[in-house]
N, C-alpha and C. Protein backbone atom coordinates (compact mmCIF):
# COMPACT_ATOMS: atom_id res chain seq x y z
N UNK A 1 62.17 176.42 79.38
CA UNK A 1 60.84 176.13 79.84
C UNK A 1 60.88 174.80 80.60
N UNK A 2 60.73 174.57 81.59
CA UNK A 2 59.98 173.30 82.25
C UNK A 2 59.11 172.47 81.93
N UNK A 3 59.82 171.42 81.74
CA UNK A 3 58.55 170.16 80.90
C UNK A 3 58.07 169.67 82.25
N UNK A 4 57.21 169.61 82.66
CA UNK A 4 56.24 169.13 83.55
C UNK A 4 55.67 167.63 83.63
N UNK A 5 55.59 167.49 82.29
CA UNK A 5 54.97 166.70 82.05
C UNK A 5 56.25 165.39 81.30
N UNK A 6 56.87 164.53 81.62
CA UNK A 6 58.13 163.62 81.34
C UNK A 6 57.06 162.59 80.25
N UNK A 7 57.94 162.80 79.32
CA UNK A 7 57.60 161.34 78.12
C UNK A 7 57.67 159.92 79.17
N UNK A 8 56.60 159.17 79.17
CA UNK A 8 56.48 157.83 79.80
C UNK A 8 56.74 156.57 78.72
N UNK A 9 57.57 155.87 79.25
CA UNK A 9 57.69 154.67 78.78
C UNK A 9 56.18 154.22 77.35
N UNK A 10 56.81 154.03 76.28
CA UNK A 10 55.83 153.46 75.34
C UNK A 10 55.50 154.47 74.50
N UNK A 11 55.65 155.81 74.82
CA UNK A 11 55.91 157.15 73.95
C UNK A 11 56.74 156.91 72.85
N UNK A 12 56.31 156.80 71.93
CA UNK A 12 56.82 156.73 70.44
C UNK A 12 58.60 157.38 70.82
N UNK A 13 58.61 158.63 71.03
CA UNK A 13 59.72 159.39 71.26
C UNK A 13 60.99 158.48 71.59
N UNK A 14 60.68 157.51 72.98
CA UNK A 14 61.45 156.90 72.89
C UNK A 14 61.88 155.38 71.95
N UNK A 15 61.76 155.56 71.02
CA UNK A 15 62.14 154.51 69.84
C UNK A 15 62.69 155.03 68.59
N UNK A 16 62.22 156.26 68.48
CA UNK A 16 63.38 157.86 67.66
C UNK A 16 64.54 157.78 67.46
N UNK A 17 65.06 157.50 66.22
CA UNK A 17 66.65 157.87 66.36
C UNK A 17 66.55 159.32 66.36
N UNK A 18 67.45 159.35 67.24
CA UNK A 18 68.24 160.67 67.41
C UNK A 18 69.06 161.29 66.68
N UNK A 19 69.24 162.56 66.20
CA UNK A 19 70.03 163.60 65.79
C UNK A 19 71.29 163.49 66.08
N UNK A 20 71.98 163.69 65.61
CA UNK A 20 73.58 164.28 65.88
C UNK A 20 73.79 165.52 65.92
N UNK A 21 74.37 166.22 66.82
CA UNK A 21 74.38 167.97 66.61
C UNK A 21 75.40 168.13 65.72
N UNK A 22 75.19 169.05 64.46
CA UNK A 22 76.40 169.62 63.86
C UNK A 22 76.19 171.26 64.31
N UNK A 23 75.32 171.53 64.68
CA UNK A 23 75.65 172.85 64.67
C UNK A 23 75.08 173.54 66.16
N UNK A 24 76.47 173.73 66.90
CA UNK A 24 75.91 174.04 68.51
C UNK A 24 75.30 175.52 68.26
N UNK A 25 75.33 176.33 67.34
CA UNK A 25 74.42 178.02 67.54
C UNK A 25 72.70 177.62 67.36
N UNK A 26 72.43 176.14 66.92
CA UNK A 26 71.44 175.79 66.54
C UNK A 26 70.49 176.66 67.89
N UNK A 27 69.14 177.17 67.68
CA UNK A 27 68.54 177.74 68.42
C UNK A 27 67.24 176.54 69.08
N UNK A 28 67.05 175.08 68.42
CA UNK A 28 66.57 174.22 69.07
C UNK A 28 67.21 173.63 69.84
N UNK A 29 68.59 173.25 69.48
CA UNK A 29 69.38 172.76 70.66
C UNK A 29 69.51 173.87 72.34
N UNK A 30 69.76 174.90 71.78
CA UNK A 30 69.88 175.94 72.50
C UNK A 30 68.78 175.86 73.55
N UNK A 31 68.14 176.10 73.42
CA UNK A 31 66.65 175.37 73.70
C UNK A 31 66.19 174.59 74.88
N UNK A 32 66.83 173.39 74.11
CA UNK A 32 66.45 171.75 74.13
C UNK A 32 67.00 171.89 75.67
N UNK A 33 68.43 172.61 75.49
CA UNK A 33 69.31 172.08 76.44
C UNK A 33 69.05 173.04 78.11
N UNK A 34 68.51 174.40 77.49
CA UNK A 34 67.95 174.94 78.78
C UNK A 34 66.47 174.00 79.63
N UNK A 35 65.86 173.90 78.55
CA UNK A 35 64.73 172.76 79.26
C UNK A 35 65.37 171.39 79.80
N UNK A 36 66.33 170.85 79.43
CA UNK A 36 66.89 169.72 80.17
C UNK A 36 66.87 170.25 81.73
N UNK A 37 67.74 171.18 81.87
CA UNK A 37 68.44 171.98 82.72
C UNK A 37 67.56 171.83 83.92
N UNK A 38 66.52 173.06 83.58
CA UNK A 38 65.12 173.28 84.04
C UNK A 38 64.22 172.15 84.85
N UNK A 39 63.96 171.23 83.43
CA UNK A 39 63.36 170.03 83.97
C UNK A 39 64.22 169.12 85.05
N UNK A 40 65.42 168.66 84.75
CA UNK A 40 66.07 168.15 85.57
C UNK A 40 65.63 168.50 87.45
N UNK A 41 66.08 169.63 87.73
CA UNK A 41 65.82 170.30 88.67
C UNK A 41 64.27 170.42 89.46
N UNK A 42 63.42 170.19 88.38
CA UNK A 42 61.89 170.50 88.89
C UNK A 42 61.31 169.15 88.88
N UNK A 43 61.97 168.18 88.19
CA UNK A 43 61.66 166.66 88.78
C UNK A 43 62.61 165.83 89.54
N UNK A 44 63.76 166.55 90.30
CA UNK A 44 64.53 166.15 91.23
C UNK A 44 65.16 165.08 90.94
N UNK A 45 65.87 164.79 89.44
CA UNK A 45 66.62 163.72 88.92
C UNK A 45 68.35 164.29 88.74
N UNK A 46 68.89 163.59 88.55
CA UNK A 46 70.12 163.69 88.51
C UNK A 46 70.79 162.76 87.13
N UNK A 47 69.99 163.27 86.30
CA UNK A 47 70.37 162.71 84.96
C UNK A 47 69.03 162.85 84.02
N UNK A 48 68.80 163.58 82.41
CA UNK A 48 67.45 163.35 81.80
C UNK A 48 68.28 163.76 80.52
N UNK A 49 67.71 162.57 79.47
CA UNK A 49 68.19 162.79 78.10
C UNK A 49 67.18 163.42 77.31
N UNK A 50 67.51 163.94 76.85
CA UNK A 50 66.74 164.76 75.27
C UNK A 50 65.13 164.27 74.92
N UNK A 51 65.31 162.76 74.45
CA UNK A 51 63.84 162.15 74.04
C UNK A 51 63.00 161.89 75.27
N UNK A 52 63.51 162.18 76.48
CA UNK A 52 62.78 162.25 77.98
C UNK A 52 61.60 163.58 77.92
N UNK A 53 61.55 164.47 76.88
CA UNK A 53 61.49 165.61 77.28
C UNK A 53 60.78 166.14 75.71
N UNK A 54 61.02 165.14 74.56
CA UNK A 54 60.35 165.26 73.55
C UNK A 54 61.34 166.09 72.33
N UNK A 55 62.88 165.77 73.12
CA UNK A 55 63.71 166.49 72.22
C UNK A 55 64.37 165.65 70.94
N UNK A 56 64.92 165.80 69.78
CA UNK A 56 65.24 165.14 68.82
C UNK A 56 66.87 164.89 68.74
N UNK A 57 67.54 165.41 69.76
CA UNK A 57 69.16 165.79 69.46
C UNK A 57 69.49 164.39 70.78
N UNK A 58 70.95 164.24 70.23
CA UNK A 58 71.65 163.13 71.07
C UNK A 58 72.40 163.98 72.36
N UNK A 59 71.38 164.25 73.20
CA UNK A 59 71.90 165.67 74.37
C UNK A 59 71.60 164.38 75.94
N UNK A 60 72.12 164.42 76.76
CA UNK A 60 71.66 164.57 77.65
C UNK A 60 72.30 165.38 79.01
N UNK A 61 72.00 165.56 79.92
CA UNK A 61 72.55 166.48 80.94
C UNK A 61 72.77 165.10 82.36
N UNK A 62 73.61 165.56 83.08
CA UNK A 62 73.58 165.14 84.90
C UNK A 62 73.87 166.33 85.97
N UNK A 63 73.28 165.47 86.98
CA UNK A 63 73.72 166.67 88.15
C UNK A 63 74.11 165.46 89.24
N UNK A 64 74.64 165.27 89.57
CA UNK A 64 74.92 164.21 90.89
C UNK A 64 75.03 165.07 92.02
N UNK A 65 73.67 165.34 92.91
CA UNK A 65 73.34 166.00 93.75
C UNK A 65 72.17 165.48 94.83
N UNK A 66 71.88 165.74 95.90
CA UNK A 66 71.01 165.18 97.02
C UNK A 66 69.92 165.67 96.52
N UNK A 67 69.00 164.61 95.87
CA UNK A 67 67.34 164.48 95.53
C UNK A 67 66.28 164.03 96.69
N UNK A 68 65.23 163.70 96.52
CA UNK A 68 64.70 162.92 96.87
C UNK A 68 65.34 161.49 97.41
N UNK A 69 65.58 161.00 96.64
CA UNK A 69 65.88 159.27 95.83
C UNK A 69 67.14 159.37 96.43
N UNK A 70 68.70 160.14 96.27
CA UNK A 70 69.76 160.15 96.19
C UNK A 70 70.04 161.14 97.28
N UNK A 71 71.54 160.46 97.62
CA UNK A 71 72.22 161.73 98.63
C UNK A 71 73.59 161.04 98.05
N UNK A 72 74.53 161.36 97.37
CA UNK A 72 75.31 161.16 96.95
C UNK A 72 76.93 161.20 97.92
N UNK A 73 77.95 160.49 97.69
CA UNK A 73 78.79 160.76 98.69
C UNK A 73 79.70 161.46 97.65
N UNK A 74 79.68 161.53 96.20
CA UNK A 74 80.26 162.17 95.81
C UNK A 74 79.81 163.09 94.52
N UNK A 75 79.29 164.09 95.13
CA UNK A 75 78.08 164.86 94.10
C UNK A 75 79.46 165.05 93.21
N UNK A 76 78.58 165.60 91.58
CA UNK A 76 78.92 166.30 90.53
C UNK A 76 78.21 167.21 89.97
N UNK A 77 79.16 168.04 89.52
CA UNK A 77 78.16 169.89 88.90
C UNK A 77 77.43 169.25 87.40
N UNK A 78 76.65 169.83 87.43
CA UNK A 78 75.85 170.33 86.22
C UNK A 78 76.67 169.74 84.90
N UNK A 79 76.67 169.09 84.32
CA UNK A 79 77.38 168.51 83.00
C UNK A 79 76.72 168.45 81.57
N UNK A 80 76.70 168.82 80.62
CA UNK A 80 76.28 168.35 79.47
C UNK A 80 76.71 167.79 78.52
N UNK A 81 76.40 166.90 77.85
CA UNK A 81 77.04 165.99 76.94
C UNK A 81 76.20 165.70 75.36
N UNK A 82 76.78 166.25 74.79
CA UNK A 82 76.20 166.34 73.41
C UNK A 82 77.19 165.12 72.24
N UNK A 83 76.36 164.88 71.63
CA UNK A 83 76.77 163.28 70.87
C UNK A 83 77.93 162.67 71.52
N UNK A 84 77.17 162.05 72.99
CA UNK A 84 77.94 161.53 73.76
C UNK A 84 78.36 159.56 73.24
N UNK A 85 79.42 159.43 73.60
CA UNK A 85 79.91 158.00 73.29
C UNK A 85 80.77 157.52 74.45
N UNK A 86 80.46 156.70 75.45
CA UNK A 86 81.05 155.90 76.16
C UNK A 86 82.37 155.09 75.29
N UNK A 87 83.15 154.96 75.48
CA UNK A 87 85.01 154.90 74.94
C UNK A 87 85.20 153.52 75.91
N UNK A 88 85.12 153.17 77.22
CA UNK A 88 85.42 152.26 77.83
C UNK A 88 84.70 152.17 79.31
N UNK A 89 84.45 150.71 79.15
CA UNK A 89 83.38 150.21 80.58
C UNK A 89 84.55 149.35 81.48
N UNK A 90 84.24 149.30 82.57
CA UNK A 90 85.22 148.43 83.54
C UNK A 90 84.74 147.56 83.15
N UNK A 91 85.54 146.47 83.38
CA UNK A 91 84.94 144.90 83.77
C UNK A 91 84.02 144.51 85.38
N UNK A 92 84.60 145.41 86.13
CA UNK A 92 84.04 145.62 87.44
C UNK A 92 82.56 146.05 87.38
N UNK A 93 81.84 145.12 87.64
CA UNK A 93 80.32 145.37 87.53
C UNK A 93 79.77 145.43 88.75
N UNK A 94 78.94 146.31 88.56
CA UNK A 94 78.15 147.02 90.68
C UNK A 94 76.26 146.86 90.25
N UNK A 95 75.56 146.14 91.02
CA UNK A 95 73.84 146.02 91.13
C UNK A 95 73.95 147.18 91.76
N UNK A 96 72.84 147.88 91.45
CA UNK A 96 72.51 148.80 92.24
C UNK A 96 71.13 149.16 91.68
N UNK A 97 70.19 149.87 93.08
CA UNK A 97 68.30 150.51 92.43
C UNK A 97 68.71 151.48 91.23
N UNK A 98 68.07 151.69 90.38
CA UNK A 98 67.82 152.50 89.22
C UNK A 98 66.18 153.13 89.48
N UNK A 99 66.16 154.13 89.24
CA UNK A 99 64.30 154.47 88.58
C UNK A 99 65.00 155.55 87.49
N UNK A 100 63.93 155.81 86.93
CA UNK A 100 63.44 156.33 85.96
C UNK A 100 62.70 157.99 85.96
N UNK A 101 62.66 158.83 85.54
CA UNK A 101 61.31 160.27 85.59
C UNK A 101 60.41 159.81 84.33
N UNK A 102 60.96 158.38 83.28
CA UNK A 102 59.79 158.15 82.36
C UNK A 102 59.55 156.67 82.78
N UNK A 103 59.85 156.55 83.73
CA UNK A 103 58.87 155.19 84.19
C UNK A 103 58.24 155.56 85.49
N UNK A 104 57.05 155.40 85.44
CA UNK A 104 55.94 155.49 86.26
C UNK A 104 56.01 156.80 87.14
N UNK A 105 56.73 157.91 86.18
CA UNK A 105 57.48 158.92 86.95
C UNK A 105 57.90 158.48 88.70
N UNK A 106 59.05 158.00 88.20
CA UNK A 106 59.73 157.34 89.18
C UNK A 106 59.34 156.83 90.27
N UNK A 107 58.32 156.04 90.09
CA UNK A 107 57.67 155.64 91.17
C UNK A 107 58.11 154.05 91.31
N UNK A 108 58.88 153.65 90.32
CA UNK A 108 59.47 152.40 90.13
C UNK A 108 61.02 152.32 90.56
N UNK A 109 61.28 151.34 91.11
CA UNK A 109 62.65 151.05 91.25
C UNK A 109 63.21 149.62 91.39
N UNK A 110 64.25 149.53 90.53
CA UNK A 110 64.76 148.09 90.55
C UNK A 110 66.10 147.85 90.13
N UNK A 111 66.67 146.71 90.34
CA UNK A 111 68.09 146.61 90.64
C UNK A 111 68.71 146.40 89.24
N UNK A 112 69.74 147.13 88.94
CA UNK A 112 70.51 147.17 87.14
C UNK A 112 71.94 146.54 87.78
N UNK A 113 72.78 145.76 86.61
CA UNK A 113 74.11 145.67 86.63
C UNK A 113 74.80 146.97 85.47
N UNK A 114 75.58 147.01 86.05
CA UNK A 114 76.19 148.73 85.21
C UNK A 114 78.01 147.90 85.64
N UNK A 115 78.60 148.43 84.31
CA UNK A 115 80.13 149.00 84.59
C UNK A 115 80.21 149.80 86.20
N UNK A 116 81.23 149.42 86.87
CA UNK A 116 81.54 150.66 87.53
C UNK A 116 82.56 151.90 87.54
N UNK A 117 82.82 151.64 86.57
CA UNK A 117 83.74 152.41 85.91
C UNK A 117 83.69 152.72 84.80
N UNK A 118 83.57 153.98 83.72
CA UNK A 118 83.27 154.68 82.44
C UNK A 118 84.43 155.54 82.02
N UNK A 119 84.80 155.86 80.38
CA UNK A 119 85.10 156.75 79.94
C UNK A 119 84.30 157.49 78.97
N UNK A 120 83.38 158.45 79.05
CA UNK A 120 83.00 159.36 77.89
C UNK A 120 83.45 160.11 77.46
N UNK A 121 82.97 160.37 75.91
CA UNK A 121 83.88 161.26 74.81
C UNK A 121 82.57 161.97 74.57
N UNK A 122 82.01 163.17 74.75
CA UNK A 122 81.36 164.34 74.46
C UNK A 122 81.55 165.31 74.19
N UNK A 123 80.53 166.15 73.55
CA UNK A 123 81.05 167.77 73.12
C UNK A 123 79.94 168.55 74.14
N UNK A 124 80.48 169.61 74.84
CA UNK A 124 80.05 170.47 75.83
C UNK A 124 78.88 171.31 74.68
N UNK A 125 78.84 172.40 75.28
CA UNK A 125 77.23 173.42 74.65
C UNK A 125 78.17 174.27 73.86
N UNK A 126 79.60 174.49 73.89
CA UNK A 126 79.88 175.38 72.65
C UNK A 126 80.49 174.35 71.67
N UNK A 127 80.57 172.89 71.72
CA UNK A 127 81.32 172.07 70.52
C UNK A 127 82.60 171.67 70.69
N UNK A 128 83.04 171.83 71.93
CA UNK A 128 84.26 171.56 72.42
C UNK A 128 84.56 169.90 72.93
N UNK A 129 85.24 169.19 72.41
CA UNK A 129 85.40 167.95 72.98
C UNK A 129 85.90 167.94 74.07
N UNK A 130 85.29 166.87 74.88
CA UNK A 130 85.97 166.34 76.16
C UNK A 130 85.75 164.94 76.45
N UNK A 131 86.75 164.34 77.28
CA UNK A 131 86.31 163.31 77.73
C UNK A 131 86.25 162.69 79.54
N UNK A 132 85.61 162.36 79.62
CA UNK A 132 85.65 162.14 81.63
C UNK A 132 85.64 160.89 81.71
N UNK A 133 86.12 160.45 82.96
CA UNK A 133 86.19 159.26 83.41
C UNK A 133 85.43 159.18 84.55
N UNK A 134 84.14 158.19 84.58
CA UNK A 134 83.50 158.41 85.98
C UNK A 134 83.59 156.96 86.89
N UNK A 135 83.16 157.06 88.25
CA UNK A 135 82.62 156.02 88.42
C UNK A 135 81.61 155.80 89.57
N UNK A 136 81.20 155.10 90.26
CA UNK A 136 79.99 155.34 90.61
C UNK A 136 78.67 155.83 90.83
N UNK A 137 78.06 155.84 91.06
CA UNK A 137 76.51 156.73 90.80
C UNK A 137 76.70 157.90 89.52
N UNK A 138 77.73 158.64 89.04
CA UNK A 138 77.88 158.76 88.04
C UNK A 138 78.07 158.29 86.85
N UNK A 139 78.97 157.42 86.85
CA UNK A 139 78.77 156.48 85.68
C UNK A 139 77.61 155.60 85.77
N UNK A 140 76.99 155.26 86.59
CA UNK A 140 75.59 154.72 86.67
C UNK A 140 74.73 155.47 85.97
N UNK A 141 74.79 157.35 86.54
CA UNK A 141 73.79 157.82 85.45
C UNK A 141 74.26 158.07 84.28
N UNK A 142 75.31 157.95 84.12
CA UNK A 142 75.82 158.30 82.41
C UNK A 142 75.14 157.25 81.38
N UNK A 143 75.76 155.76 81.96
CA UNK A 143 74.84 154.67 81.40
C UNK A 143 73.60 154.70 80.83
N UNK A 144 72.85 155.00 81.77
CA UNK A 144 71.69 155.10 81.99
C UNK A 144 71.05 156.22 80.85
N UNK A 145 71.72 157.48 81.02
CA UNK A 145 71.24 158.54 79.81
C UNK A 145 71.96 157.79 78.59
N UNK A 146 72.92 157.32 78.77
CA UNK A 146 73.43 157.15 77.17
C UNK A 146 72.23 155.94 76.87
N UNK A 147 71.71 155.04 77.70
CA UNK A 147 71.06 154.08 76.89
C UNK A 147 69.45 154.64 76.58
N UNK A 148 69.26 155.54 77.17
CA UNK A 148 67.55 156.64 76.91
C UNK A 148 68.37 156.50 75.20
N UNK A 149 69.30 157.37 74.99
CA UNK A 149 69.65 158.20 73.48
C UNK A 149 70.03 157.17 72.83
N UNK A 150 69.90 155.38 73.22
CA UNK A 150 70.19 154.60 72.40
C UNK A 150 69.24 153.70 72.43
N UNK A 151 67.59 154.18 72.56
CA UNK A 151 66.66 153.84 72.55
C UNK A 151 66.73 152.18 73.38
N UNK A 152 66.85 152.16 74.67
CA UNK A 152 66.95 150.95 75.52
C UNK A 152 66.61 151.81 77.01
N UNK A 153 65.52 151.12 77.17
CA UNK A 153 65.06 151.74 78.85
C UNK A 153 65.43 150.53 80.03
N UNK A 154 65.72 151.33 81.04
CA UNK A 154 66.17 150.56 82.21
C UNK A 154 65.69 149.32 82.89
N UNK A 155 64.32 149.34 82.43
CA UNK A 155 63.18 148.05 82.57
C UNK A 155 63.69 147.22 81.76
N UNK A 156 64.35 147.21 80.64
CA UNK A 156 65.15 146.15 79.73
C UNK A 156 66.45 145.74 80.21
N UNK A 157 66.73 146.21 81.70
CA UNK A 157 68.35 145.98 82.00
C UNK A 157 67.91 145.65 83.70
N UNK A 158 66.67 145.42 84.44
CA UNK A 158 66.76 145.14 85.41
C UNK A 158 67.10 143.31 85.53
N UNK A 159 67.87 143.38 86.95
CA UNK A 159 68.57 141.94 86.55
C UNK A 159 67.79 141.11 87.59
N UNK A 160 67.00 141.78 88.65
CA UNK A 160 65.81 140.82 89.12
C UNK A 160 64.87 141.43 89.55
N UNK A 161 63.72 140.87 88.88
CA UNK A 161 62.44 141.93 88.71
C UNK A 161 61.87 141.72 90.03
N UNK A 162 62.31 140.50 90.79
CA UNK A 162 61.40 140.01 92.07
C UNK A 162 62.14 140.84 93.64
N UNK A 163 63.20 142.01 92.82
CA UNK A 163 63.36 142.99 93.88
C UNK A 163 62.98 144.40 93.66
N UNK A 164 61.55 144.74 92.49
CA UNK A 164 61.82 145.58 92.38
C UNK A 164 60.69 146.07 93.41
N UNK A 165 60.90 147.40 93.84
CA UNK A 165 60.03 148.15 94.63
C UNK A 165 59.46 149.80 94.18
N UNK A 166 58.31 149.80 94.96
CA UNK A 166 57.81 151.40 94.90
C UNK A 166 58.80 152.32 95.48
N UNK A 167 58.48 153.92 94.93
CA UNK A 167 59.71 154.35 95.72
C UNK A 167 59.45 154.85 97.10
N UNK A 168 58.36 155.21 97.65
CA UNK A 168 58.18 154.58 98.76
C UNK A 168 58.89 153.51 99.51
N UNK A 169 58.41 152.34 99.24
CA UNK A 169 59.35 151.32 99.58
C UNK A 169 61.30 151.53 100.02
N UNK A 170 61.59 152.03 98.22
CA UNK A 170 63.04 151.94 98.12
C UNK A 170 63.18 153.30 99.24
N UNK A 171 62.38 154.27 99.11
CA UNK A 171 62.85 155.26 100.27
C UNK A 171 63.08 154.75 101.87
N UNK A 172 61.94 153.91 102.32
CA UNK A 172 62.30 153.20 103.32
C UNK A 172 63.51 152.48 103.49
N UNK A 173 63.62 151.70 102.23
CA UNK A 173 64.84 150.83 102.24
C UNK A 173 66.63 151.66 102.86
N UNK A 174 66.28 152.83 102.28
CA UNK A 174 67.52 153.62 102.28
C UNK A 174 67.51 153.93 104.10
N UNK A 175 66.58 154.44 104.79
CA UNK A 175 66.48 154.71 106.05
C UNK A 175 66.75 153.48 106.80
N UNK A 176 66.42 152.28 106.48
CA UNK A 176 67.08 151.08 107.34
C UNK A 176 68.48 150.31 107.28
């Protein structure tokens, strides 16, 4: 089903600890994780965790694909990551705009310091471990979902508020 409607900043939801999946046949996860899917796609993001969406499990999904917001130089497929754990951050740190689909449904944007470089350790939708190594705009959104599922929003990690812009604005910004 399509959540339409994105949990906004100050929603109880996000201050929730989260679930751990033990059991991937679970039929809420099952669920949980088609509406990620869904929603992702129908609010043109390229990354949405679980409590975005009013879910209770440590899930989130990416797509690194041309949105609105993004045109990526190096898209990525469809991913899911279930009791995901980042393993290792570069020392190499990259600013870059961030928004949000639960802040001001993304009508906000402002500049984050992130690793540019990641290793995650996740279990896929049948329970299978894996781990990836990302880096750019992907590991940006990995960050980013892993810190939704570790109750810390991106407005707590912008590093100067006196650049942040509408996305309007940041859309312009990208065309000049």
């Amino acid at each position: 089903m399509i959540i339409k409607d994105l949990k906004q900043i100050g929603d109880p939801h996000f201050k929730q600890k989260l679930n751990l999946v033990k059991d991937f046949s679970d039929s809420e996860l099952l669920g949980l994780v088609k509406d990620l899917k869904d929603t992702l796609y129908i609010h043109e993001l390229v990354g949405l965790a679980a409590n975005q969406i009013g879910g209770s499990f440590r899930v989130f999904v990416t797509e690194v694909r041309k949105t609105k917001f993004r045109n990526p130089l190096k898209p990525d497929p469809l991913r899911v990551y279930i009791n995901p754990e980042i393993i290792y951050y570069s020392e190499e740190m990259e600013e870059s705009y961030e928004g949000c689909g639960s802040v001001a449904y993304s009508k906000l944007f402002a500049p984050v310091i992130r690793s540019n470089k990641i290793e995650i350790c996740a279990k896929n939708i049948n329970g299978k471990e894996f781990t990836l190594e990302a880096e750019g705009l992907l590991a940006r959104v990995i960050q980013h979902e892993v810190d939704h599922l570790n109750n810390i929003e991106f407005i707590e990690k912008v590093s100067d508020w006196s650049k942040a812009m509408s996305s309007e604005e940041y859309r312009r910004s990208l065309l000049s």
